[in-house]
PDB file of N, CA and C in Angstrom:
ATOM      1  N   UNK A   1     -21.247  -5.689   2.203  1.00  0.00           N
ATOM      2  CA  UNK A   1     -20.115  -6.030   3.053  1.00  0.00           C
ATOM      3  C   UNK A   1     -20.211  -5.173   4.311  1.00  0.00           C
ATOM      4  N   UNK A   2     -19.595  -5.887   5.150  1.00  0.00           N
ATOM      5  CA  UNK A   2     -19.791  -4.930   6.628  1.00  0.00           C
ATOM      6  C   UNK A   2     -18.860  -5.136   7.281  1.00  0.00           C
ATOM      7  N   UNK A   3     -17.656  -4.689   6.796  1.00  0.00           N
ATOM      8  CA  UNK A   3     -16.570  -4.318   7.065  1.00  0.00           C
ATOM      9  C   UNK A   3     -15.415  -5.142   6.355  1.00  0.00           C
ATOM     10  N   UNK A   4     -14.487  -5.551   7.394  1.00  0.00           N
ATOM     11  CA  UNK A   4     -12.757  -5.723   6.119  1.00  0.00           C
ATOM     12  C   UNK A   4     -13.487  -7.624   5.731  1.00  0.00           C
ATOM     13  N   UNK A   5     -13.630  -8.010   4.699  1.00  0.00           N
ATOM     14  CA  UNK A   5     -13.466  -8.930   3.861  1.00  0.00           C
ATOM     15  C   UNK A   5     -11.640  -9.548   3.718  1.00  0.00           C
ATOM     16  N   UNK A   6     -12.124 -10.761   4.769  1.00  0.00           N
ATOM     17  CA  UNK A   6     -10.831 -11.263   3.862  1.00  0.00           C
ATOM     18  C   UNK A   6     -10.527 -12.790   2.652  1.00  0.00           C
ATOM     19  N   UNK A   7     -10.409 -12.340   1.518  1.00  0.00           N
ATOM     20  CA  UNK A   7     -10.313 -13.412   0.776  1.00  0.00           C
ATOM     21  C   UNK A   7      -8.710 -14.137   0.767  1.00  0.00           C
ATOM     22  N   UNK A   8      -9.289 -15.804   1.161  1.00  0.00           N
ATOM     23  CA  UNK A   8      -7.968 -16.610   1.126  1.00  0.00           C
ATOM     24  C   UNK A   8      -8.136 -17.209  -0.111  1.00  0.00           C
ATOM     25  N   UNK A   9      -8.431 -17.316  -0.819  1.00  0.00           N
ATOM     26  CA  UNK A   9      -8.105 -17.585  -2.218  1.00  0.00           C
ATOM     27  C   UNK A   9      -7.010 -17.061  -2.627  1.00  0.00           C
ATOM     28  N   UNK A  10      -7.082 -15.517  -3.167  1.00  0.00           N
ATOM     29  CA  UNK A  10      -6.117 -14.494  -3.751  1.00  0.00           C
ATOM     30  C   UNK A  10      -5.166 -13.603  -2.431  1.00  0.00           C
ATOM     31  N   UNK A  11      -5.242 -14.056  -1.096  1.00  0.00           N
ATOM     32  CA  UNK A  11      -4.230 -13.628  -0.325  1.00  0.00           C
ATOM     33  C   UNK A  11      -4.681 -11.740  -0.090  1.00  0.00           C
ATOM     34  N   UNK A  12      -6.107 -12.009   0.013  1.00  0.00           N
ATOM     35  CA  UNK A  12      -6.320 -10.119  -0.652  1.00  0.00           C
ATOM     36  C   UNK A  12      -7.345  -9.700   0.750  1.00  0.00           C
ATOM     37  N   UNK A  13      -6.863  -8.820   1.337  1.00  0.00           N
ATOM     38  CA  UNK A  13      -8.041  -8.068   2.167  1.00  0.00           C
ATOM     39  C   UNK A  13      -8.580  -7.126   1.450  1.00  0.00           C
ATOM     40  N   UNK A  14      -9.815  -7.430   1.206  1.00  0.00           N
ATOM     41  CA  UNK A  14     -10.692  -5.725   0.930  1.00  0.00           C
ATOM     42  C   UNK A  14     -10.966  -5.188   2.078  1.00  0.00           C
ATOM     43  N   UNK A  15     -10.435  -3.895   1.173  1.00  0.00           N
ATOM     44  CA  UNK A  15     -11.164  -2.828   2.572  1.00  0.00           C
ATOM     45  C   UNK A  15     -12.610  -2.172   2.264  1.00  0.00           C
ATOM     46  N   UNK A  16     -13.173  -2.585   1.416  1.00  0.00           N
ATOM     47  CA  UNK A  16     -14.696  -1.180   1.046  1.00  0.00           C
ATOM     48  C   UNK A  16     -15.259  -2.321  -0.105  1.00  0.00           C
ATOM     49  N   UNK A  17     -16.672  -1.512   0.135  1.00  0.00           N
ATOM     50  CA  UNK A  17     -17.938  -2.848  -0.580  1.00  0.00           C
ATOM     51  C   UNK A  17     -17.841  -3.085  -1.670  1.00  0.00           C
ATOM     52  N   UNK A  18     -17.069  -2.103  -2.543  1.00  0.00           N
ATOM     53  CA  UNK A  18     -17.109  -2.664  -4.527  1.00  0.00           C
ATOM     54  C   UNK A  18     -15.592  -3.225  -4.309  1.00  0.00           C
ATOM     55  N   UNK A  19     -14.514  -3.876  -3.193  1.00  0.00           N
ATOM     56  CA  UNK A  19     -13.275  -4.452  -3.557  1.00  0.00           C
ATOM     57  C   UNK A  19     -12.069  -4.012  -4.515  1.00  0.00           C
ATOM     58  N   UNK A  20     -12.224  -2.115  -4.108  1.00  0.00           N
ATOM     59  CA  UNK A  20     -11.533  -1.708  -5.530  1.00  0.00           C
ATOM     60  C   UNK A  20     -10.127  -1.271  -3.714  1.00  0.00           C
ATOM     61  N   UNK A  21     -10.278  -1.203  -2.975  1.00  0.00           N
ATOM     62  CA  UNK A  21      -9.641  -1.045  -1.782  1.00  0.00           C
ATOM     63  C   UNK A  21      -8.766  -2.112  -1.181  1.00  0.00           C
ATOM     64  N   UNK A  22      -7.541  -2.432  -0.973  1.00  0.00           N
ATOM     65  CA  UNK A  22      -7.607  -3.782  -0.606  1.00  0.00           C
ATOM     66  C   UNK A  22      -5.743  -3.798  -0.241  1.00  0.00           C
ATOM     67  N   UNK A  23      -5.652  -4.705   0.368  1.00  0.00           N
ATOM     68  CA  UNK A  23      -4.091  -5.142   0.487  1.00  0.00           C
ATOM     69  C   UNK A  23      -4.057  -6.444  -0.094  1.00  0.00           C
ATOM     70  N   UNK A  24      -2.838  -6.815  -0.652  1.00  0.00           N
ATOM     71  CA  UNK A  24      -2.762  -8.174  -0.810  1.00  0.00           C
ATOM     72  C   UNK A  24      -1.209  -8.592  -1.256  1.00  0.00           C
ATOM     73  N   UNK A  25      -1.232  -9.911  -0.739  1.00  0.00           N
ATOM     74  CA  UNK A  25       0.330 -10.752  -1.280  1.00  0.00           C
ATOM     75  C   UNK A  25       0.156 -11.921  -1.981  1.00  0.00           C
ATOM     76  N   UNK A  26      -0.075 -11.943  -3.223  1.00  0.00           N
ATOM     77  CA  UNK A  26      -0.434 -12.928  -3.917  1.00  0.00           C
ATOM     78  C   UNK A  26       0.922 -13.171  -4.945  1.00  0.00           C
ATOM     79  N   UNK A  27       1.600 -12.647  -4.750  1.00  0.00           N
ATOM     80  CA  UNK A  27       2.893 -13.181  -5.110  1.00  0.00           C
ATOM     81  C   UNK A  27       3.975 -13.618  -3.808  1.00  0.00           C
ATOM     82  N   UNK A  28       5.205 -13.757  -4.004  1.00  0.00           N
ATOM     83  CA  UNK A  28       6.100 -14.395  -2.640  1.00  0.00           C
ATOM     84  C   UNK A  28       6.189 -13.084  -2.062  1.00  0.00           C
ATOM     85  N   UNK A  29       6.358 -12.911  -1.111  1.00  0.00           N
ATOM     86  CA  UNK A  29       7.324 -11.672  -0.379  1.00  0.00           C
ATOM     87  C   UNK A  29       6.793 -10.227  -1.108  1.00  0.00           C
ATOM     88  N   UNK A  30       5.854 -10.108  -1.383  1.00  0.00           N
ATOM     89  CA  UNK A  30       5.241  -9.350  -2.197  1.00  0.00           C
ATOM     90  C   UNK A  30       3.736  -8.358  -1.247  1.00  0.00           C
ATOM     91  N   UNK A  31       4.395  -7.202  -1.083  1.00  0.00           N
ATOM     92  CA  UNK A  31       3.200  -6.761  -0.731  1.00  0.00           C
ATOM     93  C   UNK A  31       2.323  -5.904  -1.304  1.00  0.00           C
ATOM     94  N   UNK A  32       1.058  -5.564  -1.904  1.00  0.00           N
ATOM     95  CA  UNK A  32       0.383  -4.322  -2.746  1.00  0.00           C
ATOM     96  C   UNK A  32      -0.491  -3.755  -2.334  1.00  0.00           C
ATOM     97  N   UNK A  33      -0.797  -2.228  -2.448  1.00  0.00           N
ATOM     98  CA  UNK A  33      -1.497  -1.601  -1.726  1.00  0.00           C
ATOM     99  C   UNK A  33      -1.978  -0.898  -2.253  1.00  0.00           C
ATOM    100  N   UNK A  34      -3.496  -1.428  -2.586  1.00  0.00           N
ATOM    101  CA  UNK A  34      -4.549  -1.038  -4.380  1.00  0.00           C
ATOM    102  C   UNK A  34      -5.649   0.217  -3.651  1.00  0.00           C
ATOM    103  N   UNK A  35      -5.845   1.223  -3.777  1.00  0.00           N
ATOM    104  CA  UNK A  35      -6.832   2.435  -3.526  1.00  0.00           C
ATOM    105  C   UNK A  35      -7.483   2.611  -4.996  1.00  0.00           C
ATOM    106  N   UNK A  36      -8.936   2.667  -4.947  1.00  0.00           N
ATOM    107  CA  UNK A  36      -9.779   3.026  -5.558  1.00  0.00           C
ATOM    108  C   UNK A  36      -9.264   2.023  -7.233  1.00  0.00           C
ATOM    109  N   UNK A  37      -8.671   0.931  -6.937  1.00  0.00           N
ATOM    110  CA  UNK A  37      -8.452   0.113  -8.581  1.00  0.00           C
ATOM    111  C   UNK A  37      -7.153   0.315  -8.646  1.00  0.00           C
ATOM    112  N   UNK A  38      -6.230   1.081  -7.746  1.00  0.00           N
ATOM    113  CA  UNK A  38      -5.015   2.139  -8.569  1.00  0.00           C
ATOM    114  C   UNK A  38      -3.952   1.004  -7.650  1.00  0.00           C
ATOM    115  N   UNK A  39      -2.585   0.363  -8.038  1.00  0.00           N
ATOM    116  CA  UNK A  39      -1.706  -0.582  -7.158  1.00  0.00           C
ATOM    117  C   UNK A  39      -0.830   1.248  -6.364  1.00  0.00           C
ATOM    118  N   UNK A  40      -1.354   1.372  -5.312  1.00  0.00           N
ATOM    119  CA  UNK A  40      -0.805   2.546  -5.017  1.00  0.00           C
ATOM    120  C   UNK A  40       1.009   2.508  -4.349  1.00  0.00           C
ATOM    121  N   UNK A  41       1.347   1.098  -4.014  1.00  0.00           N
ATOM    122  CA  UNK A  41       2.356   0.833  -3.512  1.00  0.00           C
ATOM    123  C   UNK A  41       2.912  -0.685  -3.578  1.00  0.00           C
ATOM    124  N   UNK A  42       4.071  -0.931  -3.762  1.00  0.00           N
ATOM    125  CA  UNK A  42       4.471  -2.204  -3.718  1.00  0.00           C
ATOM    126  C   UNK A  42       5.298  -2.402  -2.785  1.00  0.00           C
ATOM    127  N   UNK A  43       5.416  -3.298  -1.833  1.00  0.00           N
ATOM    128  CA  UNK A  43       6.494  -3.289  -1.271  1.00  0.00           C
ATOM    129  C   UNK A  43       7.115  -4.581  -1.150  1.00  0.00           C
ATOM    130  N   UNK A  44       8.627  -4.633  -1.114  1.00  0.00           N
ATOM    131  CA  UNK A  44       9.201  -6.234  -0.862  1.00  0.00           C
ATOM    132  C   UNK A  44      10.033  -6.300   0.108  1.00  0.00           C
ATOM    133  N   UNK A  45      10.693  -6.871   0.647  1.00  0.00           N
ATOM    134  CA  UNK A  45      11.526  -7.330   1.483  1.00  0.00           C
ATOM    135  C   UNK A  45      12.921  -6.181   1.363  1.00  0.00           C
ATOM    136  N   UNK A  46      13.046  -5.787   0.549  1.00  0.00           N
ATOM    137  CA  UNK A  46      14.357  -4.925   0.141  1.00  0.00           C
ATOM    138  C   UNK A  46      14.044  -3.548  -0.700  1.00  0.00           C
ATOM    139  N   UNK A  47      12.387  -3.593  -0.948  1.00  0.00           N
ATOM    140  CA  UNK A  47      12.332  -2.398  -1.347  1.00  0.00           C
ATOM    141  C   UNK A  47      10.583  -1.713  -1.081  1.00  0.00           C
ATOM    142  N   UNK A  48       9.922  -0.406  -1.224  1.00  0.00           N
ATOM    143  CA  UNK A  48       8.886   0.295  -1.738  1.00  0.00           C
ATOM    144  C   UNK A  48       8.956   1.078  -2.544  1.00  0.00           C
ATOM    145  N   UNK A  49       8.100   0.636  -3.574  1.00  0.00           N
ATOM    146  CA  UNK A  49       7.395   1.645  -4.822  1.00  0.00           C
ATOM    147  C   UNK A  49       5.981   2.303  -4.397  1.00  0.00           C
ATOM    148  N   UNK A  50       6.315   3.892  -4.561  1.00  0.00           N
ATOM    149  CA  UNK A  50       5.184   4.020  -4.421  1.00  0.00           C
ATOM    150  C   UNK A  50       4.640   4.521  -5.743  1.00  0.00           C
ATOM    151  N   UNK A  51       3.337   4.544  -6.344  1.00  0.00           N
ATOM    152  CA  UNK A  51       3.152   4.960  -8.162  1.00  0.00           C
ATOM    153  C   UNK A  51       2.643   6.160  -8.089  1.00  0.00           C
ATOM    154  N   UNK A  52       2.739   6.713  -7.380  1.00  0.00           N
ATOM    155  CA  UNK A  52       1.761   8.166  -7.559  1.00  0.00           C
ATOM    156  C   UNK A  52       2.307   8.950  -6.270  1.00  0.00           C
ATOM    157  N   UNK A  53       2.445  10.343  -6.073  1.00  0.00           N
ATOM    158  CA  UNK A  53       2.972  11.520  -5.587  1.00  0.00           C
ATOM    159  C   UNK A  53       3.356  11.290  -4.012  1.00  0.00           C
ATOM    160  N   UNK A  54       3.509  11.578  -3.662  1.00  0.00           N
ATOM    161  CA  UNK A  54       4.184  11.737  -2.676  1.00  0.00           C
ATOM    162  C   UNK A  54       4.447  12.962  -1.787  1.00  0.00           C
ATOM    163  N   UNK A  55       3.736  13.308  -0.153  1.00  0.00           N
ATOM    164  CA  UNK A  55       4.139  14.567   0.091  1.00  0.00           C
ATOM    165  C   UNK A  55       4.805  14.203   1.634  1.00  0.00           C
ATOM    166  N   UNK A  56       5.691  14.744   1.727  1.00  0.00           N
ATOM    167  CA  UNK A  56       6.269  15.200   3.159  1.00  0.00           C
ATOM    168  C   UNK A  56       5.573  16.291   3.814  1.00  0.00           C
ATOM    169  N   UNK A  57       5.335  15.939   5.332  1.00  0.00           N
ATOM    170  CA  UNK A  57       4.946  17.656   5.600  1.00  0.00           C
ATOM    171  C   UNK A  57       5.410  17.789   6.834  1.00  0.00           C
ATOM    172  N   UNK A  58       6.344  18.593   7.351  1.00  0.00           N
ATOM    173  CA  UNK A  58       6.610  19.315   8.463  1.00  0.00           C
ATOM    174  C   UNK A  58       6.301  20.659   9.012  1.00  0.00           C
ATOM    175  N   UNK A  59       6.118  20.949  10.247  1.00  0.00           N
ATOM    176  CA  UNK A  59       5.565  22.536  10.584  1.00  0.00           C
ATOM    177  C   UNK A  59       6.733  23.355  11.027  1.00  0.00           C
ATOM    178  N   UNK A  60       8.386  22.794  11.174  1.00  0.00           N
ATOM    179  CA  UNK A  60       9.725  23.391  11.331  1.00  0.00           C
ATOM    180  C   UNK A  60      10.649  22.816  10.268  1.00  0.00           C
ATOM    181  N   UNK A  61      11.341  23.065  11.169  1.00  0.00           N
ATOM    182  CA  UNK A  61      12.388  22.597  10.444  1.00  0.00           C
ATOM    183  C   UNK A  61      13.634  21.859  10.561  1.00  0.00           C
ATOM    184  N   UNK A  62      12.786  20.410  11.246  1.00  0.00           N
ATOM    185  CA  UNK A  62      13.463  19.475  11.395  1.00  0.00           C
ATOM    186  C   UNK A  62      13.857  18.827  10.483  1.00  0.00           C
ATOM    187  N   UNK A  63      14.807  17.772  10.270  1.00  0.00           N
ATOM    188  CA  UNK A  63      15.261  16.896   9.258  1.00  0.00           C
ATOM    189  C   UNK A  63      14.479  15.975   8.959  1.00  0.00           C
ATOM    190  N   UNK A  64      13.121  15.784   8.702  1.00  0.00           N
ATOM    191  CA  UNK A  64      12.279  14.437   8.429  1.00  0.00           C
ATOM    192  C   UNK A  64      12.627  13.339   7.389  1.00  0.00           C
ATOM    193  N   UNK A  65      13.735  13.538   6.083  1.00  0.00           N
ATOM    194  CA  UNK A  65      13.565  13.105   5.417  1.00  0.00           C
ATOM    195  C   UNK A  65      15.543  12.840   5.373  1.00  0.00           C
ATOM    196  N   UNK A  66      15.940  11.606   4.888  1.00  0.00           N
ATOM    197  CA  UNK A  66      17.414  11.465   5.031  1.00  0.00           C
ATOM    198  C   UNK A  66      17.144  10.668   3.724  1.00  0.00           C
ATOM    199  N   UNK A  67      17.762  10.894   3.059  1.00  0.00           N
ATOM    200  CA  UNK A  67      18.512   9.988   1.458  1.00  0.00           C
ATOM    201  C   UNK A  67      19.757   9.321   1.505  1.00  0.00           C
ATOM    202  N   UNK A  68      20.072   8.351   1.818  1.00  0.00           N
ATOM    203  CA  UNK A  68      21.262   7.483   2.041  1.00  0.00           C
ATOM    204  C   UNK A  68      21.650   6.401   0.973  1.00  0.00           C
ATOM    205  N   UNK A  69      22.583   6.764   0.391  1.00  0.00           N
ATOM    206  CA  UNK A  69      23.064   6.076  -0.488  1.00  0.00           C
ATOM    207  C   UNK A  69      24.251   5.111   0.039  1.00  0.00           C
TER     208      UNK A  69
END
């Protein structure tokens, strides 16, 4: 492969030559965001999951991050 692959079959861009890299919406309103095999993020219209860690990083100490309920 030599560079982004996009398959319209499964709605899936690969990003890298073994296809373990990739975005895709193969469901409605559905977005997924697969690194190395792993669904690293989902996102929909009203929400994101992300499945694995998460870091913030700031060099002060500004407010970067707001939680609103």
């Amino acid at each position: 492969m030599a560079g982004i692959e996009i398959d319209g079959v499964n709605n899936k861009i690969d990003l890298d030559d073994d296809k373990d890299t990739s975005i895709s919406a193969n469901v409605d309103d559905t977005l997924l965001v697969e690194v190395g095999g792993n669904t690293l993020a989902t996102i929909t219209s009203t929400s994101v999951a992300i499945n694995d860690g998460t870091t913030i990083t700031t060099d002060d100490n500004t407010d970067t991050l707001s939680l609103i309920s």
